[in-house]
Protein backbone atom coordinates (compact mmCIF):
# COMPACT_ATOMS: atom_id res chain seq x y z
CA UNK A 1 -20.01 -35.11 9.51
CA UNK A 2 -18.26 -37.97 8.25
CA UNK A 3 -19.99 -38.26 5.21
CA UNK A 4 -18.65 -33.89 4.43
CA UNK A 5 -15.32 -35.13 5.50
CA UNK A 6 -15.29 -38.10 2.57
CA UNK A 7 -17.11 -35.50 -0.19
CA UNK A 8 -13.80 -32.90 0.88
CA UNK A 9 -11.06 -36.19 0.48
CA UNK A 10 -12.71 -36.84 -2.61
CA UNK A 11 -13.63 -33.41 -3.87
CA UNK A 12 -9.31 -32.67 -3.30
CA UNK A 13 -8.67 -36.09 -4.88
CA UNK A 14 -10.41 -34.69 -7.63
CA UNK A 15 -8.65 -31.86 -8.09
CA UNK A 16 -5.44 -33.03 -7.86
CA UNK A 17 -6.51 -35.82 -10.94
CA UNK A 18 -8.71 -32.75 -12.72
CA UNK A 19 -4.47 -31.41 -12.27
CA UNK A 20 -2.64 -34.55 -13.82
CA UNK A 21 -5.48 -34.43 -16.35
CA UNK A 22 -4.40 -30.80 -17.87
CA UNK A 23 -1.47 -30.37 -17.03
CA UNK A 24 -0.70 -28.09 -20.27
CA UNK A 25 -3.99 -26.15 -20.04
CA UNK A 26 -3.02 -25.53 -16.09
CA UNK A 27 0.52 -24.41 -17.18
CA UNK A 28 -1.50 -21.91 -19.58
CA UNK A 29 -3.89 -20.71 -16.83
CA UNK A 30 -0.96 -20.64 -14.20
CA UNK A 31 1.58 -18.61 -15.74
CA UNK A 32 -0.35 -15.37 -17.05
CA UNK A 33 -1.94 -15.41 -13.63
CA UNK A 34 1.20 -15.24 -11.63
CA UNK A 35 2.79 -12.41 -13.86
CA UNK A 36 -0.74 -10.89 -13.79
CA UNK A 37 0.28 -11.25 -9.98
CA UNK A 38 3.66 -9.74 -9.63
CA UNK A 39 2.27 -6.12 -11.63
CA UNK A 40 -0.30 -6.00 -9.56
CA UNK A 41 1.62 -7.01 -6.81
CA UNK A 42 -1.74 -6.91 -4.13
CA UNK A 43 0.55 -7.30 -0.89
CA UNK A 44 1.19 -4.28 0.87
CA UNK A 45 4.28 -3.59 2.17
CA UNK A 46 4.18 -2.86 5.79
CA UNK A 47 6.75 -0.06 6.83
CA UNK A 48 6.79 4.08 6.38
CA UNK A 49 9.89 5.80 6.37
CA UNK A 50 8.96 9.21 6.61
CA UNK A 51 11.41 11.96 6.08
CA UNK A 52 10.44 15.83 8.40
CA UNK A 53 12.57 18.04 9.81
CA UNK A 54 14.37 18.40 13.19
CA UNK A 55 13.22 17.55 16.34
CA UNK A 56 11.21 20.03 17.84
CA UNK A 57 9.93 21.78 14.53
CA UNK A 58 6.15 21.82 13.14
CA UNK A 59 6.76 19.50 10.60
CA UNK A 60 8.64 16.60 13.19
CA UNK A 61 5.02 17.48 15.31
CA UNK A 62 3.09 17.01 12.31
CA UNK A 63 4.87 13.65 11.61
CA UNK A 64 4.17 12.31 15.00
CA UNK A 65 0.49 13.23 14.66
CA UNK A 66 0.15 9.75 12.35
CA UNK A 67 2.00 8.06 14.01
CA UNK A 68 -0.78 6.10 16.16
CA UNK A 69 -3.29 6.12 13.34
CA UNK A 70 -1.00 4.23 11.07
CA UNK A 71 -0.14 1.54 14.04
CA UNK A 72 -3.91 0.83 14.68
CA UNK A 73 -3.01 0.05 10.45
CA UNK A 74 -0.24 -2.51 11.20
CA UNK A 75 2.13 -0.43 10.01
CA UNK A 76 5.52 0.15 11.08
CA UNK A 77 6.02 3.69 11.22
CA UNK A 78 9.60 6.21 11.43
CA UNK A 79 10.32 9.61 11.27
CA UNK A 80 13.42 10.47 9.92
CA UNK A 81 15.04 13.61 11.04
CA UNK A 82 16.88 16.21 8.87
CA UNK A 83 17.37 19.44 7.45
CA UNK A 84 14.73 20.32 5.89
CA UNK A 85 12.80 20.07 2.53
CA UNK A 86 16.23 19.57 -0.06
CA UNK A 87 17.32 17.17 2.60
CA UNK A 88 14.48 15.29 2.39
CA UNK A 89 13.95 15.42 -1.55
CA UNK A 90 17.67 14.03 -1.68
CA UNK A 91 16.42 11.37 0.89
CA UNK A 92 13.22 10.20 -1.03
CA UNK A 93 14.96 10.18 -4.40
CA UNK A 94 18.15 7.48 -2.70
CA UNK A 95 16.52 4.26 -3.01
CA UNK A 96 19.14 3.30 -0.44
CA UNK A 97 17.76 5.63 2.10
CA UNK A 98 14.85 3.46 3.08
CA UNK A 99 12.67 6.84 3.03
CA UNK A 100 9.73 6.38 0.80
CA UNK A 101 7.64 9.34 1.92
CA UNK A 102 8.81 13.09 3.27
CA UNK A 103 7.08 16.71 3.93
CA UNK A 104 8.47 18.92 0.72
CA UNK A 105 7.69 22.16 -0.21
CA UNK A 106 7.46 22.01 -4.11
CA UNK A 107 8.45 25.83 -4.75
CA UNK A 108 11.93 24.74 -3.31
CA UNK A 109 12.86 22.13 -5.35
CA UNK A 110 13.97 22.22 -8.92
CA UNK A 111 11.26 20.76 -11.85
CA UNK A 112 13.37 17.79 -12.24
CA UNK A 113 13.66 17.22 -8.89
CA UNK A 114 10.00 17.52 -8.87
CA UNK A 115 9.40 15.05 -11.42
CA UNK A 116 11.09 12.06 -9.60
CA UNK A 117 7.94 11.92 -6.68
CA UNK A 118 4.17 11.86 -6.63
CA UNK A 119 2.29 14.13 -4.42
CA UNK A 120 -0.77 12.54 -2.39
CA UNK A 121 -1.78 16.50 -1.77
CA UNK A 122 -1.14 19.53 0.56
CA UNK A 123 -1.79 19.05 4.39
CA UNK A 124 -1.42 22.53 5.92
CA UNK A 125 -0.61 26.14 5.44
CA UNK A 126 2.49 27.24 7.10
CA UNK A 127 3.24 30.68 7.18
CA UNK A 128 6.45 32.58 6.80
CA UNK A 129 7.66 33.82 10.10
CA UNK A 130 9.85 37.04 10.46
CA UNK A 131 10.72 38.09 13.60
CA UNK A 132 12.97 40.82 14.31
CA UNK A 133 14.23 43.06 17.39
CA UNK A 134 12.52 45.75 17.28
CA UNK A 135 13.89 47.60 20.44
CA UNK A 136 17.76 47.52 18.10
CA UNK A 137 16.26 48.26 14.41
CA UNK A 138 13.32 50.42 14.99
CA UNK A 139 10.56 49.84 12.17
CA UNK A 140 11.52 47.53 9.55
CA UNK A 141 8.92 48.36 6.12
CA UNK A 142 10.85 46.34 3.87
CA UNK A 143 12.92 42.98 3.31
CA UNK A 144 16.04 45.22 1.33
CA UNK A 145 16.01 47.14 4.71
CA UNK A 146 16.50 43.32 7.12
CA UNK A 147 18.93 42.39 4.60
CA UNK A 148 21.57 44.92 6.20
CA UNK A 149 21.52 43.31 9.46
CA UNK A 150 22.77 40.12 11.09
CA UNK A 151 19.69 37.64 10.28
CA UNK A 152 19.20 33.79 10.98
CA UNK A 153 18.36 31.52 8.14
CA UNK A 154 17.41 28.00 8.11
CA UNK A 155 20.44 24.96 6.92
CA UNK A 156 21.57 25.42 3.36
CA UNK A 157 19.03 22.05 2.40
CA UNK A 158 16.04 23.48 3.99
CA UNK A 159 13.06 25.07 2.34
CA UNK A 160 13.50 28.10 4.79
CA UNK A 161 16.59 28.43 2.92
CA UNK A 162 15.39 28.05 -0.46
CA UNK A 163 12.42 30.50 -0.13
CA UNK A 164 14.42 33.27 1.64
CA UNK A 165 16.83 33.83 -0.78
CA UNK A 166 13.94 33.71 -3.14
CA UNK A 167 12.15 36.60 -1.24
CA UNK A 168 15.16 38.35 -1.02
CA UNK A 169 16.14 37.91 -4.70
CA UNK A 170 12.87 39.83 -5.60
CA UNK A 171 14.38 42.44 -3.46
CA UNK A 172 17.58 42.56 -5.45
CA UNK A 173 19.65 41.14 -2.09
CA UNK A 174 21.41 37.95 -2.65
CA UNK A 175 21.27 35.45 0.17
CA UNK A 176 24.31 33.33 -0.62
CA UNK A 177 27.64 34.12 0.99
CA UNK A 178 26.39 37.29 2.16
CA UNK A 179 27.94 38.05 6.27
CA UNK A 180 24.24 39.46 6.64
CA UNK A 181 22.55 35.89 6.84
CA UNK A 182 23.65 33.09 8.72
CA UNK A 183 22.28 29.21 8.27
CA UNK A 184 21.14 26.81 11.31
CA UNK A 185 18.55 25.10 13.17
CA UNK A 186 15.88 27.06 14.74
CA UNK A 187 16.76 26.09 18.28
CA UNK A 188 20.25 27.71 18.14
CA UNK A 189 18.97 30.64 16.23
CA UNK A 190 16.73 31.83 18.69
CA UNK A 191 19.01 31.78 21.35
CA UNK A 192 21.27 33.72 18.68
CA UNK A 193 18.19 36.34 18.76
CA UNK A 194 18.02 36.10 22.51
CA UNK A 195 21.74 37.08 23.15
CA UNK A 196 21.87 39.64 20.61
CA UNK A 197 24.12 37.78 18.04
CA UNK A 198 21.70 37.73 15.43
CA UNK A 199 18.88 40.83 14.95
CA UNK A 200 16.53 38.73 13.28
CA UNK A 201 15.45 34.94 12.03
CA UNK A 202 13.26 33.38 9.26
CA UNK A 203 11.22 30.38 9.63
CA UNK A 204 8.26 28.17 8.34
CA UNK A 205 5.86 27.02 10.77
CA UNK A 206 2.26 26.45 12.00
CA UNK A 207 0.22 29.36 13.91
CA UNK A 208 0.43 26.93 17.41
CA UNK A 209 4.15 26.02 17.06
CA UNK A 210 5.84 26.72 20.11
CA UNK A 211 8.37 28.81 18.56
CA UNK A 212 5.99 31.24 17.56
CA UNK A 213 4.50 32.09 21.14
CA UNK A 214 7.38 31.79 22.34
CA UNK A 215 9.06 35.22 20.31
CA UNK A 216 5.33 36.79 20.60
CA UNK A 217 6.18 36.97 24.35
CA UNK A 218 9.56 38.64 23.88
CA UNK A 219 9.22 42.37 24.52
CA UNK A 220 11.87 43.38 22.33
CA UNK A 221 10.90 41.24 19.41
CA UNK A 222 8.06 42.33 16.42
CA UNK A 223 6.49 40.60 13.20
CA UNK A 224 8.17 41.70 9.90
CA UNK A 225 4.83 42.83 8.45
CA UNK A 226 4.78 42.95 4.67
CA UNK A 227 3.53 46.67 2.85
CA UNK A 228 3.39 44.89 -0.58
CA UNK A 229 2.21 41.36 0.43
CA UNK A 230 -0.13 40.52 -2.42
CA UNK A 231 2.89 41.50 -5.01
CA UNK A 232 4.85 38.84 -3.55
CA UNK A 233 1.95 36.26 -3.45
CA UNK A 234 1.70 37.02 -7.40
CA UNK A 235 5.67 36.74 -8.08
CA UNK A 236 5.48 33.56 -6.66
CA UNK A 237 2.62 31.72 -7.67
CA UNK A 238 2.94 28.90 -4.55
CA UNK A 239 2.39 31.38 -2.04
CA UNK A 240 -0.79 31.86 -0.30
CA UNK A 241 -1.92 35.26 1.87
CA UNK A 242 -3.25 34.29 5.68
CA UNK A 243 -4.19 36.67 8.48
CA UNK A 244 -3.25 36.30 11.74
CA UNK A 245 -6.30 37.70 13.49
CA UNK A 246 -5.14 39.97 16.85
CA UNK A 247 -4.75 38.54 20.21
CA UNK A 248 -5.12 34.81 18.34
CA UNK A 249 -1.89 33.82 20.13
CA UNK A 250 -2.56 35.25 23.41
CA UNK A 251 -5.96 36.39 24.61
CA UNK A 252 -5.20 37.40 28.01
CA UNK A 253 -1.71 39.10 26.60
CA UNK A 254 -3.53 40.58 22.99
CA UNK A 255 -0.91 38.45 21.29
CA UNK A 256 -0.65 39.55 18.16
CA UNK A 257 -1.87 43.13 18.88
CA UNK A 258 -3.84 43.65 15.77
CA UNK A 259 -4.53 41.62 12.64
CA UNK A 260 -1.42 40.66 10.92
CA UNK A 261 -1.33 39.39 7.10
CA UNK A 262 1.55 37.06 6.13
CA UNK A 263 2.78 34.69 3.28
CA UNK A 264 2.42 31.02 3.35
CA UNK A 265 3.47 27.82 2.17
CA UNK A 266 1.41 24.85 1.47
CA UNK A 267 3.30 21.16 2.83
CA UNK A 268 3.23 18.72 0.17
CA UNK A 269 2.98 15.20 1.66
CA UNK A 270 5.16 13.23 -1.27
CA UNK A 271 5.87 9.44 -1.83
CA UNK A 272 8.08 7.80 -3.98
CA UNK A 273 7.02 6.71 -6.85
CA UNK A 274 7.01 3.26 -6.54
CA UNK A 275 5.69 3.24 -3.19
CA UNK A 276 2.85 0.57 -2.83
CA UNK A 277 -0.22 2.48 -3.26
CA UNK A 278 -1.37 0.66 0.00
CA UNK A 279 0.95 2.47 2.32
CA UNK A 280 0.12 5.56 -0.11
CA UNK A 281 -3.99 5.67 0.77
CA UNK A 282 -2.74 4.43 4.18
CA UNK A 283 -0.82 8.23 4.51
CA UNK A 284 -3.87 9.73 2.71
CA UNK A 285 -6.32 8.42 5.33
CA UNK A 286 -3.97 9.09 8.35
CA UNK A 287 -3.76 12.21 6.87
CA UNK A 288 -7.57 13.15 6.99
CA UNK A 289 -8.02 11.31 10.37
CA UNK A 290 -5.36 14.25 11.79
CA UNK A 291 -7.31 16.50 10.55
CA UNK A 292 -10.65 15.43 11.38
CA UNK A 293 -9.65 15.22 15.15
CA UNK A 294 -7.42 18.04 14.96
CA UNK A 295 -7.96 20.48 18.24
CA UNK A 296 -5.48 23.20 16.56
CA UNK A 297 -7.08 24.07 12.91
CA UNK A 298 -5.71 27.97 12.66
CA UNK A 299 -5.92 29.01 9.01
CA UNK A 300 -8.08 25.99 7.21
CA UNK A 301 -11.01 24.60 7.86
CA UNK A 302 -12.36 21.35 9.18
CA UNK A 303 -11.85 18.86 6.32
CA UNK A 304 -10.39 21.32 4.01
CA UNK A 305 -7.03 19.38 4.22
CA UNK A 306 -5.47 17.11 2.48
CA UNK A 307 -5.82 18.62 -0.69
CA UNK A 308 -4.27 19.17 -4.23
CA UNK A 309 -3.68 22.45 -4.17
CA UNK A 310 0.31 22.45 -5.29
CA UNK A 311 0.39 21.29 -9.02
CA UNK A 312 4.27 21.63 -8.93
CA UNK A 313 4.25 17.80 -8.17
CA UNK A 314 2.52 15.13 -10.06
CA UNK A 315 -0.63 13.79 -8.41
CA UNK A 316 -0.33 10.10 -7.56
CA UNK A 317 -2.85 7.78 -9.45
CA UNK A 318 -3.75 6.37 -5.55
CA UNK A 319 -4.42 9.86 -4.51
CA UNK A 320 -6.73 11.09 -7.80
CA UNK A 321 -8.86 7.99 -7.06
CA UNK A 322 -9.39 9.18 -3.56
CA UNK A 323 -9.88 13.00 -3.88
CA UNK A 324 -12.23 11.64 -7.05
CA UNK A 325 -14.22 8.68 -5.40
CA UNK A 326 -13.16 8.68 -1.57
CA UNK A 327 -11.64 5.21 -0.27
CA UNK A 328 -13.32 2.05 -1.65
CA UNK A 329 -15.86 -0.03 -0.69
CA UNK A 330 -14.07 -2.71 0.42
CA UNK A 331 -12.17 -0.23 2.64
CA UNK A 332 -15.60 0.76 4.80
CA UNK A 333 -16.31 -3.13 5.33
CA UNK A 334 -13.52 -5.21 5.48
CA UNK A 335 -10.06 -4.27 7.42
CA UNK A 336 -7.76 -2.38 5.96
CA UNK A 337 -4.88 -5.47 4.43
CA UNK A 338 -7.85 -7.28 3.73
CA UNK A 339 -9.50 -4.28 1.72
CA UNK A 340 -6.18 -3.29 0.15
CA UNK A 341 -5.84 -6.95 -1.37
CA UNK A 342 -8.98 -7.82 -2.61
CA UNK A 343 -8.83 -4.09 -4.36
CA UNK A 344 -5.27 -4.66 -5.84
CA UNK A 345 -6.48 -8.72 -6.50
CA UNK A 346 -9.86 -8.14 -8.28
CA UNK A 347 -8.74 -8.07 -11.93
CA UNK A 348 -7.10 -11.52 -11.32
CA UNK A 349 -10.39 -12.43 -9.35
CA UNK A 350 -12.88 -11.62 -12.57
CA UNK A 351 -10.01 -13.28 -14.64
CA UNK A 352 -10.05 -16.48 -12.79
CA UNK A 353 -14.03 -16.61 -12.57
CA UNK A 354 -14.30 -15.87 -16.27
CA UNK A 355 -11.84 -19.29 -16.89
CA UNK A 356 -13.95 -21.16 -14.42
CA UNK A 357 -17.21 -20.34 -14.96
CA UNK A 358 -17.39 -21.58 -18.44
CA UNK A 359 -16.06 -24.93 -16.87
CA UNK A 360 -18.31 -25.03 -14.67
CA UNK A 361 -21.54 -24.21 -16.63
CA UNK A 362 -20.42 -27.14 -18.96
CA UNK A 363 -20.30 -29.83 -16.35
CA UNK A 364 -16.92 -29.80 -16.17
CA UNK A 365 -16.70 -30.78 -12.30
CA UNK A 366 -13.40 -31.95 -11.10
CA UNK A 367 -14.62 -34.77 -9.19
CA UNK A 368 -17.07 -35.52 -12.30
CA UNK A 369 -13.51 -35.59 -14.49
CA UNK A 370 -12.02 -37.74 -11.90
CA UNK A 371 -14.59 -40.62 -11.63
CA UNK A 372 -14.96 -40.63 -15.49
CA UNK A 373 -11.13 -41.40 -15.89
CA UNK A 374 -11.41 -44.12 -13.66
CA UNK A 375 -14.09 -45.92 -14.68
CA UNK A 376 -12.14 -45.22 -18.44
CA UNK A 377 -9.43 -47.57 -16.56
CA UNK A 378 -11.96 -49.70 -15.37
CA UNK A 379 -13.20 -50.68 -18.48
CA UNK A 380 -9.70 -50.78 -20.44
CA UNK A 381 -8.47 -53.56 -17.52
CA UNK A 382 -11.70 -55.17 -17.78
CA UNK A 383 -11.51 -55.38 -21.20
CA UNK A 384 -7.52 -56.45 -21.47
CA UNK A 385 -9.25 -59.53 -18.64
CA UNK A 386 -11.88 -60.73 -21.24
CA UNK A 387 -9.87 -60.95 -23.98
CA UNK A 388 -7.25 -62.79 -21.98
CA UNK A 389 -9.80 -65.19 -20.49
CA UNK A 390 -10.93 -65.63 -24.54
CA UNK A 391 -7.60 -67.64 -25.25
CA UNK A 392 -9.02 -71.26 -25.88
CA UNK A 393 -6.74 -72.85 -23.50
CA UNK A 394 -5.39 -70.22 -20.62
CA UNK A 395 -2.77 -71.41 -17.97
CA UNK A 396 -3.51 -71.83 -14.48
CA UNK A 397 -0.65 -68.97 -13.81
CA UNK A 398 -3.22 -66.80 -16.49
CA UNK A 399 -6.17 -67.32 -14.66
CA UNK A 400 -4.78 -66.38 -11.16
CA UNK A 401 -3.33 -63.33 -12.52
CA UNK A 402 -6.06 -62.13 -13.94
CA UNK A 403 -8.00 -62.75 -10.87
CA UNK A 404 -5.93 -60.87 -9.22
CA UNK A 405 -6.00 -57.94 -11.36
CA UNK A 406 -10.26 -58.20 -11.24
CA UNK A 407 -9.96 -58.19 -7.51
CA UNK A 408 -7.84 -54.92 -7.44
CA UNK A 409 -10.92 -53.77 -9.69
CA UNK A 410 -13.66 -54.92 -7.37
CA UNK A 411 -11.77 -53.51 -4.14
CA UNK A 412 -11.36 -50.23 -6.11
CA UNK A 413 -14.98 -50.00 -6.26
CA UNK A 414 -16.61 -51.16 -3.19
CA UNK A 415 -13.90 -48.87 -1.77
CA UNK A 416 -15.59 -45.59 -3.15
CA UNK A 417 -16.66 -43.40 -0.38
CA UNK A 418 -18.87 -41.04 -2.53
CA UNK A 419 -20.37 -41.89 -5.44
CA UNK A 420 -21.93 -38.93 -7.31
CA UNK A 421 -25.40 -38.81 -8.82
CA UNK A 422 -24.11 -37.61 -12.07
CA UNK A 423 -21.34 -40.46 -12.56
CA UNK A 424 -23.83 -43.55 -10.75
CA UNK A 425 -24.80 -45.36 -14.00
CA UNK A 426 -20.81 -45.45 -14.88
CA UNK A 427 -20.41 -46.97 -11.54
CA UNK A 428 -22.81 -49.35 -11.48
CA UNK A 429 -22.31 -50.52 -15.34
CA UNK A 430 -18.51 -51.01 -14.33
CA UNK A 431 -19.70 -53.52 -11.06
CA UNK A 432 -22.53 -55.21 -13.43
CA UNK A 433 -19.46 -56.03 -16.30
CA UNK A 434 -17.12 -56.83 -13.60
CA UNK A 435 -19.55 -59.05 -12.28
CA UNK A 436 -20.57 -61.17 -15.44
CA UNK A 437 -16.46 -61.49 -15.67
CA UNK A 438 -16.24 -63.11 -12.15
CA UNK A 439 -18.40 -65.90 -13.52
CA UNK A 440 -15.85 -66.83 -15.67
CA UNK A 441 -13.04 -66.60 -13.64
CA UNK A 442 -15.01 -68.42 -10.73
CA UNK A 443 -15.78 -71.06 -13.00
CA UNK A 444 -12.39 -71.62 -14.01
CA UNK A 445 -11.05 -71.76 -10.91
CA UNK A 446 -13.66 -74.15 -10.07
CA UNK A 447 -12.81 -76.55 -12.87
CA UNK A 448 -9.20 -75.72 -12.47
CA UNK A 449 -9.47 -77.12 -8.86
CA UNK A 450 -7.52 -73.60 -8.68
CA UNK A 451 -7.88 -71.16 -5.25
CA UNK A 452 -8.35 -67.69 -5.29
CA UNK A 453 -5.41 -65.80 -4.18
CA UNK A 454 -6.98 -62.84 -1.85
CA UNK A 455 -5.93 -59.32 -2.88
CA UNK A 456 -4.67 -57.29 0.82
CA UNK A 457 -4.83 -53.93 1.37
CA UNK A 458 -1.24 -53.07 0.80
CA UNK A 459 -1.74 -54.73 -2.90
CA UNK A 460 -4.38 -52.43 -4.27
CA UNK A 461 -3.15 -49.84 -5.78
């Protein structure tokens, strides 16, 4: 054990002189590898800001659903609260807002809007809900026929918003300051509905959200049904048809009462675009884990989600790899920080064996490099002490000083804890001429009548 403890003080002793040594070719090696370093920037950051929707809706459930996945991660995980899909957009695009991932729905956003995030895929579909009371209006066939009485909308910077008035607008009824439509949160609008203040609402939500049983189980209250539904899936090309098969809801109560065929949205899950891809495939995997343990599919199947199925936003580079190849390697064996670095680190890895391995293969060892310089010293001090010892007549204050400096030699030497096999002849050729020189010296001192002036520890250098 003591011997591996001298090879390691030697082996960083070497290093540190291989160091001194080059220290151009190090500067060289050094710099590219650090910039190299900073774009590929292989430490993850460690926090989500994700941006939903209110308390209580399907996306704020959907949100929490991750949460303990992406803790087991070492992640620091928030849900931010707001209004709704334009809300959020406006959240992810502020660099100030800390929010570097939010639900969207593409079809409500603008293209250039678009363009500022990267998707990392669809997670559910979420159909269109219409309820209305159907005790007050009778039969409602068609959207142009709601539109003349008092209906609930979601906030002016949700995607309920935005894809109402777009329903509507194929219907030739403008949504915006008309008395017919009023905007706020779901909560409030349903107890709107309940009192009679408002005859109907629109929202977006999953088949299990709570405010969808709950209106099921109001007697007064029916599903706008559309007659035309595939004409709207074809004017608007992100809308999907689902069926809501009868008594789905409600067994016991037939809840719905037959099959029922509605539009739907897909969510987008979308980052920022310079969020670190780690925290990107850590959302993608969360993100499958939901939905591999998920207890409530309705409309997809097992493993059908996440997906790319809403080209409106650009596909993140993290997220093609994934969809394309599945996680890495590195991600099935090591932990997940660990797998993310040595994934974002391996270019500098190859770069840094293909430097070293040429080294190496030529004998370059550091500790090889080290010895070899200081036997070079060696033999320039031992030669300086010959030629000084060649003067015909050399002072007594000569030939103490250069016994002096032949001691520091000798102690330098006997002092070596590891002597390599590949560096041995230097070693011993340096003690053999070193030797032959302490004749002289000896003999001087001898004739001198001179004494040898003992080198301590504190004197070697």
């Amino acid at each position: 054990m003591k011997y591996l403890l001298k090879l390691l003080r030697a082996e960083i002793r070497a290093i540190v002189a291989l160091i001194q040594g080059h220290r151009i070719e190090c500067v060289l090696l050094i710099v590219p590898l650090t910039v190299l370093l900073v774009i590929l920037n292989p430490f993850t950051d460690k926090k989500i800001v994700l941006a939903a929707d209110n308390e209580g809706s399907s996306w704020y459930a959907m949100a929490q659903k991750s949460e303990k996945y992406l803790k087991e991660l070492g992640i620091q995980y928030q849900i931010h609260t707001s209004d709704g899909t334009i809300k959020n957009a406006e959240l992810l695009a502020d660099p100030n807002s800390h929010v570097n991932a939010a639900f969207l729905i593409p079809g409500a956003l603008d293209a250039a809007t678009n363009k500022k995030f990267f998707s990392l895929g669809s997670l559910d579909y979420e159909p269109i809900w219409i309820f209305y009371n159907h005790k007050k209006l009778g039969q409602i066939d068609s959207l142009r026929e709601l539109a003349k009485y008092k209906i609930g909308v979601g906030p002016l910077k949700s995607g309920r918003y935005a894809l109402t008035r777009k329903l509507f607008a194929l219907n030739h009824v403008e949504l915006d300051n008309n008395p017919n439509f009023s905007s706020d949160t779901l909560d409030k609008q349903i107890e709107k509905m309940k009192s009679g203040e408002i005859d109907g609402l629109i929202f977006i939500g999953e088949a299990f959200d709570k405010n969808v049983a709950k209106l099921l189980h109001e007697p007064d209250v029916a599903i706008f049904e559309f007659t035309d539904i595939t004409a709207y899936e074809k004017n608007i090309s992100y809308l999907d048809v689902v069926k809501i098969p009868a008594s789905s809801i409600d067994i016991i109560n037939k809840l719905p009462a037959k099959d029922i065929l509605l539009t739907a949205i897909t969510t987008t899950l979308a980052v920022r675009k310079d969020t670190h891809p780690g925290l990107q495939l850590a959302l993608l995997l969360s993100a499958k884990e939901v939905d591999r343990n998920s207890q409530s599919l309705f409309f997809s199947k097992r493993n059908e989600f996440p997906a790319y199925v809403d080209p409106q936003i650009e596909l993140s580079p993290v997220a093609k790899q994934y969809y394309d190849l599945g996680p890495s390697a590195a991600m099935r064996y090591l932990p997940f920080w660990l797998a993310i670095f040595v994934e974002r680190f391996w270019v500098l890895l190859v770069m840094v064996f293909a430097v070293l391995y040429p080294l190496a293969a030529y004998n370059f060892g550091a500790q090889t490099f080290r010895r070899n310089q200081v036997y070079a010293l060696h033999y320039d001090e031992l030669i300086k002490i010959e030629k000084a010892l060649s003067v015909s007549l050399p002072t007594d204050q000569t030939i103490i000083d250069l016994d002096d400096r032949l001691q520091r030699i000798e102690k330098a030497l006997r002092d070596d804890e590891v002597v390599r096999m590949d560096t041995k002849l230097k070693h011993f050729n340096v003690l053999l001429d070193a030797a032959e020189i302490r004749k002289k010296i000896d003999r001087l001192l001898s004739v001198r009548g001179l004494r040898r002036m003992e080198q301590s520890a504190n004197n070697v250098s």
